[in-house]
Protein backbone atom coordinates (compact mmCIF):
# COMPACT_ATOMS: atom_id res chain seq x y z
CA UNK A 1 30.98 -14.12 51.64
CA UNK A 2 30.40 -12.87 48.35
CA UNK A 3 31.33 -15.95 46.32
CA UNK A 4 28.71 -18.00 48.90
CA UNK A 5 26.13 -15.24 48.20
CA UNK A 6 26.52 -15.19 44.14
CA UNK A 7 26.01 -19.01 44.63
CA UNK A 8 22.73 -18.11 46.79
CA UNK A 9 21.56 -15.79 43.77
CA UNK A 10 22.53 -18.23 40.78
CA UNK A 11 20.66 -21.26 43.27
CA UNK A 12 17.66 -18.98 43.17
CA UNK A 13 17.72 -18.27 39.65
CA UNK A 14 18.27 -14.24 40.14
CA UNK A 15 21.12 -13.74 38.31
CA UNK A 16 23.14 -14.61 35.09
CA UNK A 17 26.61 -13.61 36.14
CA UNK A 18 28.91 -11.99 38.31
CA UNK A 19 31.52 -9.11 37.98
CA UNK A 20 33.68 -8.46 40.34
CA UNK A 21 35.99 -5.12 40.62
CA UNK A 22 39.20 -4.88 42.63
CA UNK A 23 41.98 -2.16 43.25
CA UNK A 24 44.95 -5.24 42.26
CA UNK A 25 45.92 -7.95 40.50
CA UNK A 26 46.18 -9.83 43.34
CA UNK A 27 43.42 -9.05 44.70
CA UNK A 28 41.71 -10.02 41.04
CA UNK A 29 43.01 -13.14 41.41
CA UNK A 30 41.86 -14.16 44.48
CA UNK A 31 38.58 -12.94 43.36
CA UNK A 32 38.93 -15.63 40.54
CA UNK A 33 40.22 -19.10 42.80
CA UNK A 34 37.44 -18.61 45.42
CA UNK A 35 34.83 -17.52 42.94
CA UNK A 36 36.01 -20.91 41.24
CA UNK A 37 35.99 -23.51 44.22
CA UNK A 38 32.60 -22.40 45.79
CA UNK A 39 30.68 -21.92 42.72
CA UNK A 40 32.15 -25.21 40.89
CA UNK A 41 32.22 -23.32 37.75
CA UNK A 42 35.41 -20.97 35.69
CA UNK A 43 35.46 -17.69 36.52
CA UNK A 44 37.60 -16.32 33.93
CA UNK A 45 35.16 -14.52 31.84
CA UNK A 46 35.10 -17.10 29.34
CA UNK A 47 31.92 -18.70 27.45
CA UNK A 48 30.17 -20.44 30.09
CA UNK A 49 32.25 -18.70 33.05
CA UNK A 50 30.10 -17.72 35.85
CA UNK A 51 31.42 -14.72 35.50
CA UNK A 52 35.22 -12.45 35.58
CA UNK A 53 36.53 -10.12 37.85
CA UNK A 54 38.69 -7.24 36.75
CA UNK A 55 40.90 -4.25 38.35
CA UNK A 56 39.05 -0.96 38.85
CA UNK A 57 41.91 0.14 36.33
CA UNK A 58 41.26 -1.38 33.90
CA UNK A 59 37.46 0.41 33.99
CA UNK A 60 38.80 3.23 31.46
CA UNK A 61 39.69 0.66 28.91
CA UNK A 62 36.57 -1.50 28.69
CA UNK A 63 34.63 -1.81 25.32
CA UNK A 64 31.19 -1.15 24.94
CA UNK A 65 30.54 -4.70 24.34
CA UNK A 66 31.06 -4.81 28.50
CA UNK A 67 28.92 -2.55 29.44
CA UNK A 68 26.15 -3.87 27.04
CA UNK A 69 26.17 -6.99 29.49
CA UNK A 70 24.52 -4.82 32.08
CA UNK A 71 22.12 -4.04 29.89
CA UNK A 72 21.38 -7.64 28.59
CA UNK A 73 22.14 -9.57 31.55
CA UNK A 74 20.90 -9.66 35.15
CA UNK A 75 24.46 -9.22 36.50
CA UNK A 76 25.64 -9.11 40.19
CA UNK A 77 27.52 -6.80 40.66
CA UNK A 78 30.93 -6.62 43.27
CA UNK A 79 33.19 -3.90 44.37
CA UNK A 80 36.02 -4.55 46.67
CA UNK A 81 37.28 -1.92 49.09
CA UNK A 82 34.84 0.55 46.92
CA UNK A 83 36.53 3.62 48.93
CA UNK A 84 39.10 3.44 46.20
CA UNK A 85 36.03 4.51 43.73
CA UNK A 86 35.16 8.89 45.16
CA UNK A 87 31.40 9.29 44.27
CA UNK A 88 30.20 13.11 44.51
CA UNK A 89 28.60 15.63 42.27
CA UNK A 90 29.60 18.40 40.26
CA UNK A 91 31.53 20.25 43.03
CA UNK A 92 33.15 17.36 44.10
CA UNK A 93 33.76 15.72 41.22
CA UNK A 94 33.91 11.76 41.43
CA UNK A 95 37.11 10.20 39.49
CA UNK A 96 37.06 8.20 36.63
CA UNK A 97 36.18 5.07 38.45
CA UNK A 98 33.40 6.40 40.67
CA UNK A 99 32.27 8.25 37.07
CA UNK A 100 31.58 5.08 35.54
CA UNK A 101 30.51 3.08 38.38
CA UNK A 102 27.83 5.85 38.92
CA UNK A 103 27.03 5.78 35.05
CA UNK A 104 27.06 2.71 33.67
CA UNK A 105 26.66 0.26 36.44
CA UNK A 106 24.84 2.12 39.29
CA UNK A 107 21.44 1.74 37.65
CA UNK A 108 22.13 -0.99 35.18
CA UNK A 109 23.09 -3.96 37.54
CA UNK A 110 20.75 -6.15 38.96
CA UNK A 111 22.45 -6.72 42.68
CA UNK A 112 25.68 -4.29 44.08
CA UNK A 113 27.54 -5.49 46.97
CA UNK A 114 30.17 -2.99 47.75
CA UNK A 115 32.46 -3.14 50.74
CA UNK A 116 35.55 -2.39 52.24
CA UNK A 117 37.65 -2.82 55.42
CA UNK A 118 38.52 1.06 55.76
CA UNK A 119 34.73 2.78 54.79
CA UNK A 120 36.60 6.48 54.21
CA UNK A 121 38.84 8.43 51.48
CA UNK A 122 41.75 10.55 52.88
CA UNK A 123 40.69 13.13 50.69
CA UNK A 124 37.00 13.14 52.66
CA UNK A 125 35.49 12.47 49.20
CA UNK A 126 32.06 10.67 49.55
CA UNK A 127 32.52 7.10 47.99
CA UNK A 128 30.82 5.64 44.85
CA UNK A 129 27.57 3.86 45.48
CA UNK A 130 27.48 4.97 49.39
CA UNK A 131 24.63 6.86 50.94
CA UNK A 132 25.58 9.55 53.68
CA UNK A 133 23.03 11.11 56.32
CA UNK A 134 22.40 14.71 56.41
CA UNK A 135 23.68 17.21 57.75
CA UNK A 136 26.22 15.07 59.16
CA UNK A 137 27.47 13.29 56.46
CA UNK A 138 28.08 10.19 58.28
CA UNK A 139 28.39 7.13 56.07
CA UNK A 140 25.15 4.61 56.59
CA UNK A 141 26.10 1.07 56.08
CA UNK A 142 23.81 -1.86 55.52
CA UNK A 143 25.75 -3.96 57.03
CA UNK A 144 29.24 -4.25 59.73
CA UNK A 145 31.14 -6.90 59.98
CA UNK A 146 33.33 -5.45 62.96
CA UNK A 147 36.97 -7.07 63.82
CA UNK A 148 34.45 -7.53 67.44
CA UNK A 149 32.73 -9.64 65.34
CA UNK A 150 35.03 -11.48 63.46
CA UNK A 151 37.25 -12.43 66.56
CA UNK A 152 34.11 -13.36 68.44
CA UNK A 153 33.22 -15.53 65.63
CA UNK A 154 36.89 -16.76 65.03
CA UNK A 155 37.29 -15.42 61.78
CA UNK A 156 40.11 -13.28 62.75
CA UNK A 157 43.23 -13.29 65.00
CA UNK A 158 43.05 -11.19 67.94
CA UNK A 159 45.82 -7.80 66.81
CA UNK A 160 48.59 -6.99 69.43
CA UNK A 161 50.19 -4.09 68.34
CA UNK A 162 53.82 -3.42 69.78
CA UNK A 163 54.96 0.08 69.81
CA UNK A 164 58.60 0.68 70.03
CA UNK A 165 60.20 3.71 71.30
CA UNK A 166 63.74 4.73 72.67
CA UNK A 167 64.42 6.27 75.75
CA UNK A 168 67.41 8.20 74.86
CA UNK A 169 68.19 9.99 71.46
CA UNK A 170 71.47 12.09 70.35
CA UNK A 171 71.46 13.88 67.24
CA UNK A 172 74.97 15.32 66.11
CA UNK A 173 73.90 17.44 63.06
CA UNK A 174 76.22 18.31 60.50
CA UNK A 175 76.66 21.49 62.22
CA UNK A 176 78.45 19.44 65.36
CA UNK A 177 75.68 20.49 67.46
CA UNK A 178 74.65 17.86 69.88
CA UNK A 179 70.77 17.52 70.69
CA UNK A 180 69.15 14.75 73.28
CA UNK A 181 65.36 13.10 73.17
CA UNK A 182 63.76 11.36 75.62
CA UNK A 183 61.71 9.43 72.19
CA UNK A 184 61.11 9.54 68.71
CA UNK A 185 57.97 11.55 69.26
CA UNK A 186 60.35 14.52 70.81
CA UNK A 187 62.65 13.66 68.08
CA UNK A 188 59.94 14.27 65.25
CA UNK A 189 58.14 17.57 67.30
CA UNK A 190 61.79 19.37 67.45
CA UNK A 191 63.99 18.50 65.22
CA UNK A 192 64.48 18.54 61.53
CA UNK A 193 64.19 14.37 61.52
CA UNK A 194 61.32 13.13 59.45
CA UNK A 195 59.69 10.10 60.31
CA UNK A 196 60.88 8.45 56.94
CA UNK A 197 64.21 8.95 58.45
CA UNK A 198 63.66 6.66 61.43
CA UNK A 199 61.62 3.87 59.56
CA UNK A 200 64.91 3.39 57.09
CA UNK A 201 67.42 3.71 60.37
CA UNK A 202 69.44 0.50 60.02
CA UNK A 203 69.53 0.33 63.85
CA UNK A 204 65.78 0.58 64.76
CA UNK A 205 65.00 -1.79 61.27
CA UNK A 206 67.57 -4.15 63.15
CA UNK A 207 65.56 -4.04 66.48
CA UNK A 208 61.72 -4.16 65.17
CA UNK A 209 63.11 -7.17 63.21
CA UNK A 210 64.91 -8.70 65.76
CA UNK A 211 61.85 -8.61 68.09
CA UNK A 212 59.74 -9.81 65.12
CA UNK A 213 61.96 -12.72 64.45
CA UNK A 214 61.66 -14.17 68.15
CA UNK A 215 57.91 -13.83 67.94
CA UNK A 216 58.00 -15.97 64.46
CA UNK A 217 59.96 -18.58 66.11
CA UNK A 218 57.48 -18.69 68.96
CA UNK A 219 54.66 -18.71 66.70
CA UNK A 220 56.50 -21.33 64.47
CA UNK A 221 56.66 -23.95 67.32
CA UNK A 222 52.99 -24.84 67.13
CA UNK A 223 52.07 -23.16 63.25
CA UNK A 224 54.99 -24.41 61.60
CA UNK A 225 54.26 -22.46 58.34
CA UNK A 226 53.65 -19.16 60.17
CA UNK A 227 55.40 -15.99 58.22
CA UNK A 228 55.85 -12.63 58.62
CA UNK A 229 55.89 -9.65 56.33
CA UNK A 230 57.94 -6.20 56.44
CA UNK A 231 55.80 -3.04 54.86
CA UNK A 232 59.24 -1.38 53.69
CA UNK A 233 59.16 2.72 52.58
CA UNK A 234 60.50 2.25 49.17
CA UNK A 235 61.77 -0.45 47.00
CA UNK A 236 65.84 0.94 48.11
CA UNK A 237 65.04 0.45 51.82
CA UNK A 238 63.08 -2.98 51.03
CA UNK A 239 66.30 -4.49 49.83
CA UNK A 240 68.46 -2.73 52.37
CA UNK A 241 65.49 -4.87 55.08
CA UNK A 242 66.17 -8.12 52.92
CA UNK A 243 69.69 -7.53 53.71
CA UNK A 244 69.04 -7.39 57.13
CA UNK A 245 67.17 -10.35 57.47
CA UNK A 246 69.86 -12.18 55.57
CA UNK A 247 72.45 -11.07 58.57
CA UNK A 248 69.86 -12.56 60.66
CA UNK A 249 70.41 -15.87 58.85
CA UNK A 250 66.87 -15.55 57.42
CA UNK A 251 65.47 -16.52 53.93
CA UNK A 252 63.54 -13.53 52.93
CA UNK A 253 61.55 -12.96 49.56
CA UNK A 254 61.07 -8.98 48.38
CA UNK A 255 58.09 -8.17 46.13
CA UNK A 256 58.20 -4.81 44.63
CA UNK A 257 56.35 -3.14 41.46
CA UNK A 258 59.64 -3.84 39.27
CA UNK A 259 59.56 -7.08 39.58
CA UNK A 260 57.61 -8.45 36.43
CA UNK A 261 57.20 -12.01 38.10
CA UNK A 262 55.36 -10.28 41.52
CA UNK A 263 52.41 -11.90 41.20
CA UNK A 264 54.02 -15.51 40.78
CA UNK A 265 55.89 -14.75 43.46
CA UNK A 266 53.38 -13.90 46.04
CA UNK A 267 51.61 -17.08 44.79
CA UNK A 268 54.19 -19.03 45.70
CA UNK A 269 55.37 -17.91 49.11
CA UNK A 270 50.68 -17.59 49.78
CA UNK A 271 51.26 -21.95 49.39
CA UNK A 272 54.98 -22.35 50.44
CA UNK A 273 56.81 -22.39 54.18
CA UNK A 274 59.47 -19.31 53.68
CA UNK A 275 59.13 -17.56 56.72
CA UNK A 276 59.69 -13.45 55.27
CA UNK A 277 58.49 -11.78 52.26
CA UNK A 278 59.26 -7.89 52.04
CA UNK A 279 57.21 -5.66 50.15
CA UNK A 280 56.65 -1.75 49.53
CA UNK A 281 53.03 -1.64 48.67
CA UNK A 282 51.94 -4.85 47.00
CA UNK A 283 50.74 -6.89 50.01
CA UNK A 284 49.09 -4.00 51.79
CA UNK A 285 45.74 -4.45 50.79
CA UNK A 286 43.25 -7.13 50.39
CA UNK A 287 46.35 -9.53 49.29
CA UNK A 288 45.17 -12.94 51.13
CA UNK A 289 48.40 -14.65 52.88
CA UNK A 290 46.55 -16.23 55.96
CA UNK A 291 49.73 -17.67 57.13
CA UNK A 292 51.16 -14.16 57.73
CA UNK A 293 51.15 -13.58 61.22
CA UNK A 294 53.59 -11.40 62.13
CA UNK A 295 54.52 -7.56 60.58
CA UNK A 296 56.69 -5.17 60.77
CA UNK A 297 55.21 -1.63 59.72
CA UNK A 298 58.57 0.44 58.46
CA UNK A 299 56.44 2.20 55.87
CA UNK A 300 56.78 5.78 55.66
CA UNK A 301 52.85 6.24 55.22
CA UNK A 302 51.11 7.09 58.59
CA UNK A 303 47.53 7.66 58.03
CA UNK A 304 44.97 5.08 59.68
CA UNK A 305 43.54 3.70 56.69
CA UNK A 306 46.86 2.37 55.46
CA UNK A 307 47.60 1.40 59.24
CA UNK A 308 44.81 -0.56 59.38
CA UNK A 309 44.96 -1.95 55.55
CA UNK A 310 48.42 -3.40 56.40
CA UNK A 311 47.37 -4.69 60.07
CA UNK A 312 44.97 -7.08 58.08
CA UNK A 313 47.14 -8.99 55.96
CA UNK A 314 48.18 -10.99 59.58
CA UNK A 315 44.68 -10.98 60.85
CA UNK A 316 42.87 -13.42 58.88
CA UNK A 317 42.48 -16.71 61.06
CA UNK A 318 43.18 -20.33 59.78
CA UNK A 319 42.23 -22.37 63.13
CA UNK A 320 40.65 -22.07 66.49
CA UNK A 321 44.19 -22.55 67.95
CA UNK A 322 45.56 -19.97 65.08
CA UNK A 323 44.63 -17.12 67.48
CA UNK A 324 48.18 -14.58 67.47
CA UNK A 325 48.65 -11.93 64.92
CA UNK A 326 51.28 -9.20 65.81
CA UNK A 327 52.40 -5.88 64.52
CA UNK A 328 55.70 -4.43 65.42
CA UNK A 329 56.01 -0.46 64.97
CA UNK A 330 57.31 2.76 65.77
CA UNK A 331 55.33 4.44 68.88
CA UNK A 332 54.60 7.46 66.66
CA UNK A 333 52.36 9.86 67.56
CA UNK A 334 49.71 9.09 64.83
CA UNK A 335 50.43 5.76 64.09
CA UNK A 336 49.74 5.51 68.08
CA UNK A 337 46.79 6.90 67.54
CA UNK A 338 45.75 4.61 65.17
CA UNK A 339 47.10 2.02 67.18
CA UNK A 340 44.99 2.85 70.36
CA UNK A 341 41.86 3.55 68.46
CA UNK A 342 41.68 0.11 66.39
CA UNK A 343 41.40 -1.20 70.53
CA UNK A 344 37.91 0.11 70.28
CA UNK A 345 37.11 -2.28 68.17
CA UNK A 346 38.23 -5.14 70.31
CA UNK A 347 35.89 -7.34 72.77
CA UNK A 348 35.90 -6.58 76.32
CA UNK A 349 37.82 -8.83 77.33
CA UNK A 350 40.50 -7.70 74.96
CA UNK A 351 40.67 -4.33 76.08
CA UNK A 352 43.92 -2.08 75.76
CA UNK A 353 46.49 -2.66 78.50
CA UNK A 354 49.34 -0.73 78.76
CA UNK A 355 52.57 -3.08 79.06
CA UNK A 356 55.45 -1.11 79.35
CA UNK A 357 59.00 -2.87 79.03
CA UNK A 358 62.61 -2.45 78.46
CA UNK A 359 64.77 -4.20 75.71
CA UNK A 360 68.26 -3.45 74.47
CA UNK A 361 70.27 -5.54 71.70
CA UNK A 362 73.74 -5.95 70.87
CA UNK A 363 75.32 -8.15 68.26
CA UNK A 364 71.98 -10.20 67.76
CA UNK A 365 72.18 -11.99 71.37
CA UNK A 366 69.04 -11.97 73.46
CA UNK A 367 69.25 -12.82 76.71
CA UNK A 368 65.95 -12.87 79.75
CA UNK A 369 66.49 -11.47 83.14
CA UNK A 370 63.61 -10.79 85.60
CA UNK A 371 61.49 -11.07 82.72
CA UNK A 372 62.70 -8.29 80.15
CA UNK A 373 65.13 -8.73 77.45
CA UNK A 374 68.48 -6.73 78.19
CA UNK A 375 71.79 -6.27 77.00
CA UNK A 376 74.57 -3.99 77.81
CA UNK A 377 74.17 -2.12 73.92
CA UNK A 378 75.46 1.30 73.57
CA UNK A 379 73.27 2.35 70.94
CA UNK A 380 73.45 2.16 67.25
CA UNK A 381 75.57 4.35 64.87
CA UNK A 382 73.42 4.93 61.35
CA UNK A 383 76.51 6.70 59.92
CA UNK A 384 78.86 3.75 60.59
CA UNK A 385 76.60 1.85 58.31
CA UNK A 386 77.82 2.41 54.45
CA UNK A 387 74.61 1.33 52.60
CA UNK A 388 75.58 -0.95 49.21
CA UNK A 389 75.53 0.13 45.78
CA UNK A 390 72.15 -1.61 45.38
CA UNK A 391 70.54 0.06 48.31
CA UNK A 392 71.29 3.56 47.55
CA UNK A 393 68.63 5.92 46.83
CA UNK A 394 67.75 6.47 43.73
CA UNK A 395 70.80 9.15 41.97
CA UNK A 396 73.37 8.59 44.28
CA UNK A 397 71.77 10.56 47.37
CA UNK A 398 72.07 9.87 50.78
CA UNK A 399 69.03 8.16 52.84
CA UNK A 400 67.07 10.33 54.70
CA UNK A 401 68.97 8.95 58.05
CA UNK A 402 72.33 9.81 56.40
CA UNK A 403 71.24 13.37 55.88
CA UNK A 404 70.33 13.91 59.50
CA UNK A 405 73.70 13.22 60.22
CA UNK A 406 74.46 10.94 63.22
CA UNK A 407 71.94 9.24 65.25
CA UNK A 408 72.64 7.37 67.82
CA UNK A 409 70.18 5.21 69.79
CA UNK A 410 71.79 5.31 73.78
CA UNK A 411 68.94 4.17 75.78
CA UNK A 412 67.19 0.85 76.38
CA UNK A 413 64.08 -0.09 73.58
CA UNK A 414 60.83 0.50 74.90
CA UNK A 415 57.69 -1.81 73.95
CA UNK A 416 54.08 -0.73 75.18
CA UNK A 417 51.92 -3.77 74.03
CA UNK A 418 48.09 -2.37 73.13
CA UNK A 419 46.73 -5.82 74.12
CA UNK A 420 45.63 -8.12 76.75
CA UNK A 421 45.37 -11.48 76.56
């Protein structure tokens, strides 16, 4: 949308050039190929270019050579997911981003188009460039795009979120005491378990990916490229998922910050037919894989913007037939929440519907019966698991499951699909 409107602007003769600010590389470079094809001319910043885009990072370092083209050119003006950039006055101080956005661009650009997917700051920070209504502070918007919208218009995938739960917990503690939970959101109200310690549990990764991996190969049958993606906690527990996946005789690609070929390698799996690609934060946000269609949400962050930041990446639709996107994850309380209020957003006739089932695994082997996926498993052992040299947190210390002690997962899997289709 922005790359058709800069075209609408240059067509009109409104505009010299466009600059376009982003909170990744990636991101930047996506900026730059679509920028590219609709606008039929470079984009790298270059004499001639049309214009560049850049990382909001690299804001600090600019020369003042850059900010003199605000001054000398009619520039356009674009900031991607501009919550990243905190706006505010002298009590609430913007940061360095929102400073110079407010100083050197606010006022000096011809055009500003500033959006983003998730329109608030965790730290309730007003956001560069916005305007908020007194004495509410509500955010006003020119303009929303809803996911209503967009699925309407088949721009995006209709989201079916799967939340998994477990019917019966025991946690022996180190102490020898024995504790039961009827689900992990007993388990996280009274006890010492954090939820970090059941996203990196080897036996719930094992069945979120298992029930992921039968949805891909469903998917596959008619999208033959179709992939999914695993949001791991940390770069340890990302391999320790790649691992996983490899047991599941899967070809898996991990993408972390310490890989210096990241970028590349996102590239290639965006054009290529692997089917998994695990990553700690780089494919979160804004990161444009449309054939992603399936995720599994093991990240330790729970807070709704990130939810919904990482839901994206499998919403984006390819094809009027293209029409599933699913999102396997823990049925934790605020991730629920998230979950359930994201089905506000839906059409009517996507409204929430609670489908509550039963599924139990055991050496990898599904089998159906009256509908439901069962098995005869009793339960998963963490403990039993001996993690590898590779996949041990950082120093030599134990996981966050291991410290718990032992888990063990007794009852049968729950699922309550948020969909209804």
């Amino acid at each position: 949308m922005a790359a058709e409107l800069a075209k609408l602007l240059f067509a009109e003769g409104k505009i010299d050039a466009v600059i376009c600010f982003a909170p990744a590389c990636q991101i930047v470079d996506g900026f730059r190929r679509t920028f590219t094809k609709v606008l039929g001319r470079a984009f790298d910043g270059r004499m001639n270019a049309a214009g560049t885009a850049i990382t909001y990072q690299s804001i600090e370092h600019q020369e003042e050579s850059f900010w003199r083209l605000f001054e000398e050119l009619r520039v356009f003006t674009v900031f991607d997911e501009i919550h990243h950039c905190s706006g505010g006055d002298e009590v609430q101080s913007p940061n360095i981003w929102g400073q110079r956005i407010i100083q050197r661009i606010q006022d000096s650009a011809t055009y500003t188009l500033a959006m983003s997917g998730t329109p608030w700051r965790s730290d309730e920070r007003s956001i560069a460039l916005a305007r908020y209504s007194t004495p509410e502070g509500r955010l006003v918007v020119d303009y929303q795009y809803s996911l209503k919208d967009a699925i309407q218009e088949g721009v995006c995938r209709a989201p079916r979120v799967t939340l998994v739960d477990n019917s019966e917990i025991t946690l022996k503690r180190i102490d020898n005491i024995v504790d039961n939970y009827d689900g992990f959101s007993s388990l996280l109200n009274s006890s010492k378990a954090t939820f970090e310690s059941l996203v990196t549990h080897v036996g719930i990764n094992r069945q979120l990916l298992l029930l992921a991996q039968k949805r891909l190969n469903e998917i596959r049958i008619s999208m033959p490229d179709a992939a999914a993606l695993v949001v791991a906690s940390n770069i340890d527990h990302a391999y320790k998922v790649s691992e996983l996946l490899q047991q599941m005789d899967e070809q898996v690609v991990v993408v972390t910050t310490h890989r210096n070929d990241a970028n590349q390698v996102i590239d290639d799996f965006r054009s290529g037919l692997s089917r998994w690609i695990v990553a700690v934060g780089m494919v979160s946000e804004g990161t444009d894989i449309p054939r992603l269609q399936v995720c599994c949400y093991l990240s330790r962050i729970r807070t709704e913007m990130y939810f919904r930041q990482v839901l994206g990446r499998v919403l984006r639709q390819r094809s009027k037939t293209d029409n599933q996107a699913w999102m396997y994850m823990l049925a934790e309380p605020e991730l629920s929440a998230s979950a359930e209020r994201l089905m506000d957003d839906l059409p009517e006739h996507l409204a929430v519907c609670e489908h509550l089932v039963r599924v139990e695994v055991v050496d990898e082997a599904w089998r159906a019966e009256d509908g439901f996926h069962t098995s005869q498993s009793p339960g998963f052992d963490f403990t039993s698991l001996k993690p590898s040299a590779r996949t041990k947190e950082p120093g030599g210390a134990a996981s966050p499951a291991e410290q718990l002690g032992q888990m063990i997962l007794l009852g049968a899997f729950r699922e309550k699909l948020l969909a209804f289709f």
